[in-house]
C-alpha atoms as a PDB file:
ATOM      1  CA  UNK A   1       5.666  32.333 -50.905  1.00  0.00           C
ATOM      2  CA  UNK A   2       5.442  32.050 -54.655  1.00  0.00           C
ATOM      3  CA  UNK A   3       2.682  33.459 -56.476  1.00  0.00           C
ATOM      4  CA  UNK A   4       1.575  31.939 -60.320  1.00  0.00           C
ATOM      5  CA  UNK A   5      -1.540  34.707 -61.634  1.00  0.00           C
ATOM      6  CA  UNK A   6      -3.014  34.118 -65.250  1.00  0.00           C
ATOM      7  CA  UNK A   7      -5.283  36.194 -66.978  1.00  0.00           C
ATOM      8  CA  UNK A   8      -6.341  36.660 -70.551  1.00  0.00           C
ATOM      9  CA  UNK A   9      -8.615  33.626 -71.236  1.00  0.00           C
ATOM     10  CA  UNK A  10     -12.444  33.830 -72.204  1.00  0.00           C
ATOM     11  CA  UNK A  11     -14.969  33.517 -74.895  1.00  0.00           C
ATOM     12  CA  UNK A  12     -13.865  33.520 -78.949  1.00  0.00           C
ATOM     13  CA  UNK A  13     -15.165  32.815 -82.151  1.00  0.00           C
ATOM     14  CA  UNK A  14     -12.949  29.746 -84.158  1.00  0.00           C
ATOM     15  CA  UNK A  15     -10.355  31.863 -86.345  1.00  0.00           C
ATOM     16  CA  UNK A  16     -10.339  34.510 -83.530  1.00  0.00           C
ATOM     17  CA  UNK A  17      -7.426  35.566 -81.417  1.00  0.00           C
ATOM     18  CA  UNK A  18      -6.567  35.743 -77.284  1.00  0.00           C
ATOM     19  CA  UNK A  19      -3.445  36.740 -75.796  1.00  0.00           C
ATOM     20  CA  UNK A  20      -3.034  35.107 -72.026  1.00  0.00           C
ATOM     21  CA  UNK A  21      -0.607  36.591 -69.626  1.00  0.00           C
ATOM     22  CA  UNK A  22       1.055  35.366 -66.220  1.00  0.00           C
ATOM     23  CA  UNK A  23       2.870  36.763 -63.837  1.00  0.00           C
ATOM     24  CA  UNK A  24       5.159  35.213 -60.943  1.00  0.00           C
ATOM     25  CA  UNK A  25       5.636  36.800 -58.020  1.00  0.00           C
ATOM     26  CA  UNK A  26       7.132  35.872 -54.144  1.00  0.00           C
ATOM     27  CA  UNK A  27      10.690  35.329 -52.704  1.00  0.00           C
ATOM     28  CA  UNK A  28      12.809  33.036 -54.876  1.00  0.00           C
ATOM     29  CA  UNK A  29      16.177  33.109 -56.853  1.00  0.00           C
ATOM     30  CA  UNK A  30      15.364  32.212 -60.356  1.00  0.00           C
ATOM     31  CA  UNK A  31      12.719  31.395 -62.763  1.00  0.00           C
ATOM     32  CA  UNK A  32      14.051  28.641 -64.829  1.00  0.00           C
ATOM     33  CA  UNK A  33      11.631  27.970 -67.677  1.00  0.00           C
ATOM     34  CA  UNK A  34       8.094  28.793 -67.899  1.00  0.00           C
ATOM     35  CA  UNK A  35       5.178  27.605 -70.164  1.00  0.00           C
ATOM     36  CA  UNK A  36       1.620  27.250 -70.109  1.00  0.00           C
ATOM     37  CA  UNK A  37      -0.553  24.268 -70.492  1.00  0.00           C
ATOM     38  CA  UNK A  38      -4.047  23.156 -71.087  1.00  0.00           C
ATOM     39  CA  UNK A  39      -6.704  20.731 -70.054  1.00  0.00           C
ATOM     40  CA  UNK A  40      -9.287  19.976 -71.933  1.00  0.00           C
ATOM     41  CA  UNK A  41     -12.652  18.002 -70.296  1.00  0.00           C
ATOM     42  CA  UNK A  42     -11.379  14.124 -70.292  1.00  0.00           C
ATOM     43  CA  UNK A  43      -8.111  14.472 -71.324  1.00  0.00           C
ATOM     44  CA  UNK A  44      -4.917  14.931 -69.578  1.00  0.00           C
ATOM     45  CA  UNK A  45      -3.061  18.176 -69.086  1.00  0.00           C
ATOM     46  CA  UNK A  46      -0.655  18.875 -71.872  1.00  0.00           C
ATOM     47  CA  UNK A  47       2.338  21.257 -72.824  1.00  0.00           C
ATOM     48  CA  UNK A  48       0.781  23.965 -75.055  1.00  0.00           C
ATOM     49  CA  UNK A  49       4.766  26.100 -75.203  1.00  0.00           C
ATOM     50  CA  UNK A  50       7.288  26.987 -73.275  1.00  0.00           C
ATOM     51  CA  UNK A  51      10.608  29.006 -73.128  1.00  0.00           C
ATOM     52  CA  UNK A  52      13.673  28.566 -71.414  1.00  0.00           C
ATOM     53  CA  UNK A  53      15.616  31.595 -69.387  1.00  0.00           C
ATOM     54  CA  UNK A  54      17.546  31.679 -72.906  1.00  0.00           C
ATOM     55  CA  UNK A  55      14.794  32.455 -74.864  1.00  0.00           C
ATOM     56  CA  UNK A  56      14.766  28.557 -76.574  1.00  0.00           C
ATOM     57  CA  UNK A  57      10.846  27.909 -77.256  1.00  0.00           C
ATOM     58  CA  UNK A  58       8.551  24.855 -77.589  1.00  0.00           C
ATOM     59  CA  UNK A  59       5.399  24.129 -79.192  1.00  0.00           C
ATOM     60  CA  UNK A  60       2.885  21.323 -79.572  1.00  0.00           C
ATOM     61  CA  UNK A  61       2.672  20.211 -83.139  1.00  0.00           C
ATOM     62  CA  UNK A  62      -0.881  21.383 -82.590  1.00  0.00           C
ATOM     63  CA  UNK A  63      -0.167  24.832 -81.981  1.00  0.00           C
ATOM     64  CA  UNK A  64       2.834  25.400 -84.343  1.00  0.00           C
ATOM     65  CA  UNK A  65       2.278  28.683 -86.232  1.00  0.00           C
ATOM     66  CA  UNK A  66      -0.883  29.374 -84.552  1.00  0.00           C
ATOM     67  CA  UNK A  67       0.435  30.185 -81.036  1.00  0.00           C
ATOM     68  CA  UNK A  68       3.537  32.419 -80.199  1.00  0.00           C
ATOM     69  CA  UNK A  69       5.040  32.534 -76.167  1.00  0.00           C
ATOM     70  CA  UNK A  70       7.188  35.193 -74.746  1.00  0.00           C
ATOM     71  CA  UNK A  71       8.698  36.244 -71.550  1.00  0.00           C
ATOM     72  CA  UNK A  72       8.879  39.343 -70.128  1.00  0.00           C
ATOM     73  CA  UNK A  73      12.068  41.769 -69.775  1.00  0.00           C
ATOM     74  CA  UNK A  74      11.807  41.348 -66.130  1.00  0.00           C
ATOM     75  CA  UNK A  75      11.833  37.099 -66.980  1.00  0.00           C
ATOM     76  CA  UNK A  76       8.737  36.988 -64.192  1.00  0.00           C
ATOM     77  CA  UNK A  77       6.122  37.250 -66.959  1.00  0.00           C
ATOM     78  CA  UNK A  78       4.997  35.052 -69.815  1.00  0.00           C
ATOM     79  CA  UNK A  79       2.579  35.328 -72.187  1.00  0.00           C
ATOM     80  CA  UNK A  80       0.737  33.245 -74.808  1.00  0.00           C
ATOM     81  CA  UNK A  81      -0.635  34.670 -78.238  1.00  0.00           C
ATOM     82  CA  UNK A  82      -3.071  32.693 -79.925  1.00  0.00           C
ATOM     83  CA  UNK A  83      -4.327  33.547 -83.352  1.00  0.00           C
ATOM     84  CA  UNK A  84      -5.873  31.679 -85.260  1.00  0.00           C
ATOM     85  CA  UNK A  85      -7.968  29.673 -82.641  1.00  0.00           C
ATOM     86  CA  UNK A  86     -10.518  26.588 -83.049  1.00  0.00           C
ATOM     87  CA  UNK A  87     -13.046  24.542 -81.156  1.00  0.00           C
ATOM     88  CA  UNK A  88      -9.921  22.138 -80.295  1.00  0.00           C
ATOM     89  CA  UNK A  89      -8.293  24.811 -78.457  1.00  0.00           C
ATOM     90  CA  UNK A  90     -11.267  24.898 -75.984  1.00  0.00           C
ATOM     91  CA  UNK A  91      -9.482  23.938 -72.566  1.00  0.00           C
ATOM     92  CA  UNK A  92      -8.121  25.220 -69.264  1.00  0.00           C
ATOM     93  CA  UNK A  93      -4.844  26.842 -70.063  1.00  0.00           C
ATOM     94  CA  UNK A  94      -2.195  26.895 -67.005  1.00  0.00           C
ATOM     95  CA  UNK A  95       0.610  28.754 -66.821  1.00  0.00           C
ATOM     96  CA  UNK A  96       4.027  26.779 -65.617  1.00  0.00           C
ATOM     97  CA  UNK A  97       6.903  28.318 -63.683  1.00  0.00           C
ATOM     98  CA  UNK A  98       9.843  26.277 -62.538  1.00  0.00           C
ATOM     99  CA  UNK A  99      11.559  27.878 -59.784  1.00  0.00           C
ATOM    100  CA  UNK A 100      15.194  28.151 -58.433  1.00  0.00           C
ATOM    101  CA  UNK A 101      14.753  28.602 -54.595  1.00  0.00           C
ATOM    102  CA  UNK A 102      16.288  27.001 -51.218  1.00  0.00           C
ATOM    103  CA  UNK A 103      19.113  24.669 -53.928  1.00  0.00           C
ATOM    104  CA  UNK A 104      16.390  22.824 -55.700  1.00  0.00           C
ATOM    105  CA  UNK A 105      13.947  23.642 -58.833  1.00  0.00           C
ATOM    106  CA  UNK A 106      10.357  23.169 -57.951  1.00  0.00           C
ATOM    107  CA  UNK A 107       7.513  23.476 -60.311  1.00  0.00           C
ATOM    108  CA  UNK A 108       4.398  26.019 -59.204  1.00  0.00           C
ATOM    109  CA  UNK A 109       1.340  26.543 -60.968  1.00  0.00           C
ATOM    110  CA  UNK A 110      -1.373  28.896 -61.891  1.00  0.00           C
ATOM    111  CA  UNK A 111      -4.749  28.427 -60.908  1.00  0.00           C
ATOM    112  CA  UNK A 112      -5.931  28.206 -64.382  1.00  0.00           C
ATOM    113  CA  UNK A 113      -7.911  29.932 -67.124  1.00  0.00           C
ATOM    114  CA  UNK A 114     -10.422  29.139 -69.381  1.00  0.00           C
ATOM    115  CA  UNK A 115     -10.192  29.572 -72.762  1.00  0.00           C
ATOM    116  CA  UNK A 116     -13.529  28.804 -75.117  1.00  0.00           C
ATOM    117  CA  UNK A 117     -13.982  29.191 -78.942  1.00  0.00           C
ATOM    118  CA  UNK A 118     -17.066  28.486 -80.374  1.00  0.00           C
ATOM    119  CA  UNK A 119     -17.610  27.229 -83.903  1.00  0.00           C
END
């Protein structure tokens, strides 16, 4: 059984910073590319970044310069910096993990955290 834990996420002023981390965990082969997302109230969920095995990032015009991802040595841990945050940011973040296991790449998710900067 897979296992997608975030942490990290809570209450910061606009121009502060946060730094949320996930880890995977269970019996699979691979982790193929991770990233996190975020949900804010009435919207839909969106890519915040992502990285591939490689190392190849992507970012959300939104977040470009603001927000830097990284994976872990081990490649079962990700992490999202944020500097530089505002009211906008204010959402659920989830982390992403898209698995290799039984000859097919499945998706698994975190169970979300929330991240809330006040003005």
């Amino acid at each position: 059984q897979v296992q997608v834990v975030e942490s990290g996420g809570g209450l910061v002023q606009a121009g502060g910073s946060l730094r949320l981390s996930c880890v995977v965990s269970g019996s699979f082969s691979s982790i193929n590319h991770m990233g996190w997302y975020r949900q804010a109230p009435g919207k839909q969920r969106e890519l915040v970044a992502a990285v591939t095995g490689g190392g190849r990032t992507n970012y959300a015009d939104s977040v470009k310069g603001r927000f830097t991802i990284s994976r872990g040595n081990d490649k079962n841990m990700v992490a999202l910096q944020m500097d530089s945050l505002n009211p906008e940011d204010t959402a659920v973040y989830y982390c992403n993990a898209n698995i290799f296991e039984r000859g097919s790449s499945w998706d698994y998710w975190g169970q979300g955290t929330q991240v809330t900067v006040s003005s």
